[in-house]
Protein backbone atom coordinates (compact mmCIF):
# COMPACT_ATOMS: atom_id res chain seq x y z
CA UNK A 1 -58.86 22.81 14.52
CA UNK A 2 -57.79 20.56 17.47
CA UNK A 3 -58.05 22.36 20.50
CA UNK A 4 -54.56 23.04 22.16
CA UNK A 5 -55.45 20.95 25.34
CA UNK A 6 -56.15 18.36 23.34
CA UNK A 7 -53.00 18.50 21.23
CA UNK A 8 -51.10 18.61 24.03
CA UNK A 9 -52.27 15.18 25.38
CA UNK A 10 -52.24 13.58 21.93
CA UNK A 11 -48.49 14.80 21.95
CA UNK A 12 -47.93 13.54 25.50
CA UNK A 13 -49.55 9.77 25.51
CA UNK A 14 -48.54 10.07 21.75
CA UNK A 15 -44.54 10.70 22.41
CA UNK A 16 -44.35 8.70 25.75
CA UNK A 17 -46.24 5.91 25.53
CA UNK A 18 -47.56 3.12 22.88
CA UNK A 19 -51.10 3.99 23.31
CA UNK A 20 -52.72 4.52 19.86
CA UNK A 21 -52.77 8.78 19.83
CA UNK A 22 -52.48 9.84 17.01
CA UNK A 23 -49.84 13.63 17.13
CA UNK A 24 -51.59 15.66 14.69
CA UNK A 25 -49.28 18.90 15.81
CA UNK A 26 -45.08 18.78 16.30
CA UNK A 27 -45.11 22.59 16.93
CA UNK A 28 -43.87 24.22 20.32
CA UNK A 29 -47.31 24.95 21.29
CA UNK A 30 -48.40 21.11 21.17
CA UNK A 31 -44.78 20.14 22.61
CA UNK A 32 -45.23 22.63 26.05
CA UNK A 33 -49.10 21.34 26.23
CA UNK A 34 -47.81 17.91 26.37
CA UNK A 35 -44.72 18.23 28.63
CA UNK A 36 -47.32 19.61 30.54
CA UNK A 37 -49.90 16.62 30.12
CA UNK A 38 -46.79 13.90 31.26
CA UNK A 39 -47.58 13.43 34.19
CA UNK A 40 -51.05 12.39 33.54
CA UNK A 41 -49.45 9.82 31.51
CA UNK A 42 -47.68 8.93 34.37
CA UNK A 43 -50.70 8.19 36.11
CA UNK A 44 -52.25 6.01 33.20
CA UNK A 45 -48.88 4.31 33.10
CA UNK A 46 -49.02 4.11 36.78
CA UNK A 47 -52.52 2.89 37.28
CA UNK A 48 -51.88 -0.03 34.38
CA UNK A 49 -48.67 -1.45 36.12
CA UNK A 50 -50.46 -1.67 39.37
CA UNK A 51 -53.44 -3.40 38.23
CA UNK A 52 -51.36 -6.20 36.88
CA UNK A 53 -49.48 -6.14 40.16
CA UNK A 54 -52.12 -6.67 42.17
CA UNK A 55 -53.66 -9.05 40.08
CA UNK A 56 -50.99 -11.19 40.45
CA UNK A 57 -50.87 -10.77 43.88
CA UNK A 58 -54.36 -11.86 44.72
CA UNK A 59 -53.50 -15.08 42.48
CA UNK A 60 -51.27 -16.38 44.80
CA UNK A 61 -48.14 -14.69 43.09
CA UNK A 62 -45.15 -13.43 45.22
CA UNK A 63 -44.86 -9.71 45.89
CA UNK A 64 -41.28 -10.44 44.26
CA UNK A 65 -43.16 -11.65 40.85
CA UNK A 66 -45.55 -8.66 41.27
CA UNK A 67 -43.07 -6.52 41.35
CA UNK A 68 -41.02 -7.99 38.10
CA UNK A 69 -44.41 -7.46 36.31
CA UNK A 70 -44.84 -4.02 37.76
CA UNK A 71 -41.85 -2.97 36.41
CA UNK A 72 -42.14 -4.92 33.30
CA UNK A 73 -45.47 -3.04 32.07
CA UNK A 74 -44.88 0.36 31.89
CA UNK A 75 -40.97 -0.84 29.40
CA UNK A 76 -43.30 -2.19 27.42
CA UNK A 77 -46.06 0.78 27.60
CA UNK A 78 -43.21 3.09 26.26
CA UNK A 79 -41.44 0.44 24.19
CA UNK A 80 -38.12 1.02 26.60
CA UNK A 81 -38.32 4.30 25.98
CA UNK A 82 -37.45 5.52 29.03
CA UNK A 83 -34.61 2.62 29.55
CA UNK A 84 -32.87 3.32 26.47
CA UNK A 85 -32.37 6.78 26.78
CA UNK A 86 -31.37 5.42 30.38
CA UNK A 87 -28.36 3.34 28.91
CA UNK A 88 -27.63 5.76 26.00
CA UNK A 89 -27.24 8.56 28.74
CA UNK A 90 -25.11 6.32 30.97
CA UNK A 91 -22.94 5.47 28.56
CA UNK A 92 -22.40 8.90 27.21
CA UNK A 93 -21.29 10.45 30.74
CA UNK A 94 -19.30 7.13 31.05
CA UNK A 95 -17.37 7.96 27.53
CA UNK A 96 -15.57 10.81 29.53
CA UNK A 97 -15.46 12.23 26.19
CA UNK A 98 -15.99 15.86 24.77
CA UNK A 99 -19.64 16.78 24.19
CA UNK A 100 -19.44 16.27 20.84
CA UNK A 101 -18.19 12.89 21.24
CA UNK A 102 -20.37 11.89 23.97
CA UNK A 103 -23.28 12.92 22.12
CA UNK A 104 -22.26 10.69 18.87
CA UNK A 105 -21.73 8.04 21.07
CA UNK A 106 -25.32 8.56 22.73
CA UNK A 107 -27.05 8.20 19.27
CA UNK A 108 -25.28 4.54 18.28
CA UNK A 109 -27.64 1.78 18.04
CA UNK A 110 -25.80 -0.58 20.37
CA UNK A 111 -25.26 -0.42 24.38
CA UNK A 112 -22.45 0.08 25.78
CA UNK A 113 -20.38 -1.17 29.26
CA UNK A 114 -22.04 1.97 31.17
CA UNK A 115 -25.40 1.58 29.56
CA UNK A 116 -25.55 -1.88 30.57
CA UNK A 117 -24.63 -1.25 33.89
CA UNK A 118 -26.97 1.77 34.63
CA UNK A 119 -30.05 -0.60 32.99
CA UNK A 120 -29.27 -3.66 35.94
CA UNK A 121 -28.25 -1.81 38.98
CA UNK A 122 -31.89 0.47 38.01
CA UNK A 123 -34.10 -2.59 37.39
CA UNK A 124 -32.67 -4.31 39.88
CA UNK A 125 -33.22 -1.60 42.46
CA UNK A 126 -36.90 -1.15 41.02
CA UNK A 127 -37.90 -4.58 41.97
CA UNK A 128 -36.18 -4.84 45.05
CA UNK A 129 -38.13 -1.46 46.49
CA UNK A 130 -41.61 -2.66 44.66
CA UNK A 131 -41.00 -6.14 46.36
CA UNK A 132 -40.63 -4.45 49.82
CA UNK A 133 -43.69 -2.57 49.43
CA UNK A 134 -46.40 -5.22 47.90
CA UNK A 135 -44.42 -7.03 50.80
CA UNK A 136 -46.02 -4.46 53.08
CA UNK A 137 -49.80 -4.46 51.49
CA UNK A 138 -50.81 -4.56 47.89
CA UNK A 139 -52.55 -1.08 48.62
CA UNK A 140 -48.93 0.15 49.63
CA UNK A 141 -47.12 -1.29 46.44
CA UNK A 142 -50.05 0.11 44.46
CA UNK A 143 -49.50 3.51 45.66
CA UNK A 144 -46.25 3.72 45.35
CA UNK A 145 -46.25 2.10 41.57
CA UNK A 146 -48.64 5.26 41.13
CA UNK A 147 -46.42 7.76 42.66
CA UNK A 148 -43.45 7.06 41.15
CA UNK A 149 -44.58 6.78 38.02
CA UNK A 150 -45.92 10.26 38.02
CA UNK A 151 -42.76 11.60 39.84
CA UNK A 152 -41.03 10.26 36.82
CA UNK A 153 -42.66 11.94 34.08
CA UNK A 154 -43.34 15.40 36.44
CA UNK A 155 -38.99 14.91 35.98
CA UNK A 156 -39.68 15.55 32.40
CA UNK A 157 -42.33 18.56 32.72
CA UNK A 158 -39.65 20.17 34.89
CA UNK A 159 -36.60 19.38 32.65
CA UNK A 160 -38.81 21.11 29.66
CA UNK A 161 -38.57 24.60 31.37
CA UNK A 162 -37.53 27.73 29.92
CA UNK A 163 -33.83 28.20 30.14
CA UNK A 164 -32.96 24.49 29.65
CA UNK A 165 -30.90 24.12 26.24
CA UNK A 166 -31.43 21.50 24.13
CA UNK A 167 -27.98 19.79 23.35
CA UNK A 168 -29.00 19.23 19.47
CA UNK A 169 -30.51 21.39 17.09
CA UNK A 170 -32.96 18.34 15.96
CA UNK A 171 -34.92 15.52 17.79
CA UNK A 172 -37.43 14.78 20.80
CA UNK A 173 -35.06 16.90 23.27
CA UNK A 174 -34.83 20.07 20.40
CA UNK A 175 -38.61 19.74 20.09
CA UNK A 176 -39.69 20.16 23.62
CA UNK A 177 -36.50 21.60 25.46
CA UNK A 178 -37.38 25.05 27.07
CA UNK A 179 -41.28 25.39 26.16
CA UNK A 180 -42.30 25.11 29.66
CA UNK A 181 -42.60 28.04 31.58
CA UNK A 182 -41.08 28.37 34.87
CA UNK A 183 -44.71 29.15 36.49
CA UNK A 184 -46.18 26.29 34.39
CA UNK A 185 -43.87 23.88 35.87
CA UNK A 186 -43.69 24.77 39.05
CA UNK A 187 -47.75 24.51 39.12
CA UNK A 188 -47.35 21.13 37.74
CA UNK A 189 -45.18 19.95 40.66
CA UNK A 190 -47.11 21.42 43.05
CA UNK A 191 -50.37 19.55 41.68
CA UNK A 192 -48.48 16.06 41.55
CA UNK A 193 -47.16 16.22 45.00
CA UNK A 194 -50.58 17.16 46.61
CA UNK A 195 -51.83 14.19 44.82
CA UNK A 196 -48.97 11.95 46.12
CA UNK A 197 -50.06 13.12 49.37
CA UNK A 198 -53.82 12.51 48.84
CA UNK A 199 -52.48 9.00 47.83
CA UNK A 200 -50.65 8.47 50.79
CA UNK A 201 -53.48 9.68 53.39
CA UNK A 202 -55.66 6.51 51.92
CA UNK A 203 -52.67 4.42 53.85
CA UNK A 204 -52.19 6.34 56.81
CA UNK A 205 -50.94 9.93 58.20
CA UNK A 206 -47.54 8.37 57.96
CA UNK A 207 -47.63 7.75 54.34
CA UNK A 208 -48.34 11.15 53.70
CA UNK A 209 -44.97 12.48 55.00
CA UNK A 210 -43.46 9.80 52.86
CA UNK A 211 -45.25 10.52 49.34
CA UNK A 212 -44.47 13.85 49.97
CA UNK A 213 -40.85 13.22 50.19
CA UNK A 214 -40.58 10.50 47.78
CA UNK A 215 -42.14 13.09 44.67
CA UNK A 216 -39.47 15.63 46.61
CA UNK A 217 -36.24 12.69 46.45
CA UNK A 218 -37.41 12.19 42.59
CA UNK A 219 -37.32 15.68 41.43
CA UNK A 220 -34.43 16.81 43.26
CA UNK A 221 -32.06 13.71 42.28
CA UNK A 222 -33.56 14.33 38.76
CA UNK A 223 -32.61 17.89 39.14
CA UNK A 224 -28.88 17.04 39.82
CA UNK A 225 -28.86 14.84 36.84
CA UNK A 226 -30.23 17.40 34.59
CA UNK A 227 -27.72 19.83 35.38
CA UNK A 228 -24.85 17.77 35.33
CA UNK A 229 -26.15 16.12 31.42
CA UNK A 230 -26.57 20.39 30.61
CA UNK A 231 -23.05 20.77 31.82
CA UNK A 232 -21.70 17.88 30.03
CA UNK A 233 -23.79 18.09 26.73
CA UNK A 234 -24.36 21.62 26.41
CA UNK A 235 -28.13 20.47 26.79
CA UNK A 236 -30.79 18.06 26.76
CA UNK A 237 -31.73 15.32 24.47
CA UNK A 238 -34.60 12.75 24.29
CA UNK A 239 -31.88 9.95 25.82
CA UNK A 240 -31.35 12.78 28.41
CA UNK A 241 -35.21 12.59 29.17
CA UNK A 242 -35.22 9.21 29.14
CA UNK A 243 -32.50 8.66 31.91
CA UNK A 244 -34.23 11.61 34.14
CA UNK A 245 -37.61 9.50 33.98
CA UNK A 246 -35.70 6.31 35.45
CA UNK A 247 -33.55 8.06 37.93
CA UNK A 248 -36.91 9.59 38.98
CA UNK A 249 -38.88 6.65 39.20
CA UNK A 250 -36.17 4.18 41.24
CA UNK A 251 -35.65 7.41 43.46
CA UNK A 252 -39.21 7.47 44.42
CA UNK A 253 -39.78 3.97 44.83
CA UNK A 254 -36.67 3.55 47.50
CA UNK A 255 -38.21 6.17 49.26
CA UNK A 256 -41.33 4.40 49.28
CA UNK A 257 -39.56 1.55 50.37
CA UNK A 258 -38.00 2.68 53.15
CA UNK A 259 -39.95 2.48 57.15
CA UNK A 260 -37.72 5.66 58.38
């Protein structure tokens, strides 16, 4: 048999990205082993956007282009995973209908008014904070393409912990909702924001403060989303996941952005 470790990154590269992993187990050990792993695919994810940044940037491109292709890897890397659940989210908290509703709504093919909305004003904000910080130094726009992406998917580790509800009885957010434990995520943060900060100390004693506080901005904003998609949906869903990972990410990144 597969040992669990194993299964759980086959089940986290496997569920969140496009990478060829094959998930040999769907059970609730294999689900909390990768909801632990995502964050390491945040860091593959992460590392693979960057390169191409960079790349770009030492052949002459702008740091605005590096930043459209920074942002364009990792939606392809997860086949818009992350972006759909984004829009289906938006639009179901935009329906200002009853859970039941909101939640029918959420699993339509097609995009709605809010969906569209959430998607543009989140891209946009992406590039615009990437731009300012490949503006800076490619190092800079490296790290921070690094951090967030982590922060993102350390959102979805901490959304998977005991006590959250998923909102259906079936799909991604029923398979993984509440196999966390508390102890297991809180480890999990803790390792991702002393590796933000390790990041940051390659740039400066400055950038520490802010890595810190960017993986801090992510989880918390995430946080209020979560609860307010429990309160609303009785729960969590994969499209709930998805939206958490993106409201994660663009937090980080403005924080990143920013020369407070």
């Amino acid at each position: 048999m597969t040992p669990p470790p194993l299964d759980g990154l086959r089940f986290a590269f496997g569920t969140l990205s496009v990478f060829p992993v094959r998930v040999t187990r769907w059970d609730r050990e294999a689900a909390r082993g990768g909801m632990l792993c995502a964050p390491l695919v945040g860091v593959v994810l992460g590392c693979a956007s960057a390169a191409v940044g960079v790349l770009l940037l030492f052949l002459g491109g702008s740091a605005l282009l590096a930043a459209v292709a920074t942002v364009a890897v990792p939606a392809v890397l997860t086949r818009g995973l992350h972006l759909d659940g984004l829009a289906d989210t938006a639009d179901g908290l935009g329906s200002g209908k009853p859970a039941e509703d909101a939640l029918r709504i959420m699993k339509q093919s097609d995009i709605g008014p809010f969906g569209v909305i959430a998607l543009v004003l989140v891209l946009l904000a992406q590039v615009a904070a990437l731009s300012q910080t490949y503006g800076d130094s490619w190092a800079r726009g490296a790290a921070a393409t690094v951090i967030s992406a982590t922060a993102a998917r350390l959102a979805l580790t901490l959304a998977a912990r005991t006590g959250v509800p998923p909102a259906r009885p079936e799909g991604l957010g029923a398979a993984v909702a509440g196999v966390v434990p508390v102890r297991g995520a809180v480890l999990a943060a803790a390792a991702v924001t002393l590796g933000a900060a390790g990041a940051g100390a390659l740039l400066g004693s400055y950038d520490v403060v802010r890595s810190v506080l960017a993986v801090a901005a992510a989880v918390g904003t995430a946080e209020l989303v979560l609860r307010h998609c429990t309160r609303r949906f009785g729960g969590v869903t994969g499209d709930v996941f998805g939206g958490l990972a993106e409201t994660a990410a663009t937090t980080a990144l403005v924080v990143l952005s920013l020369n407070f």
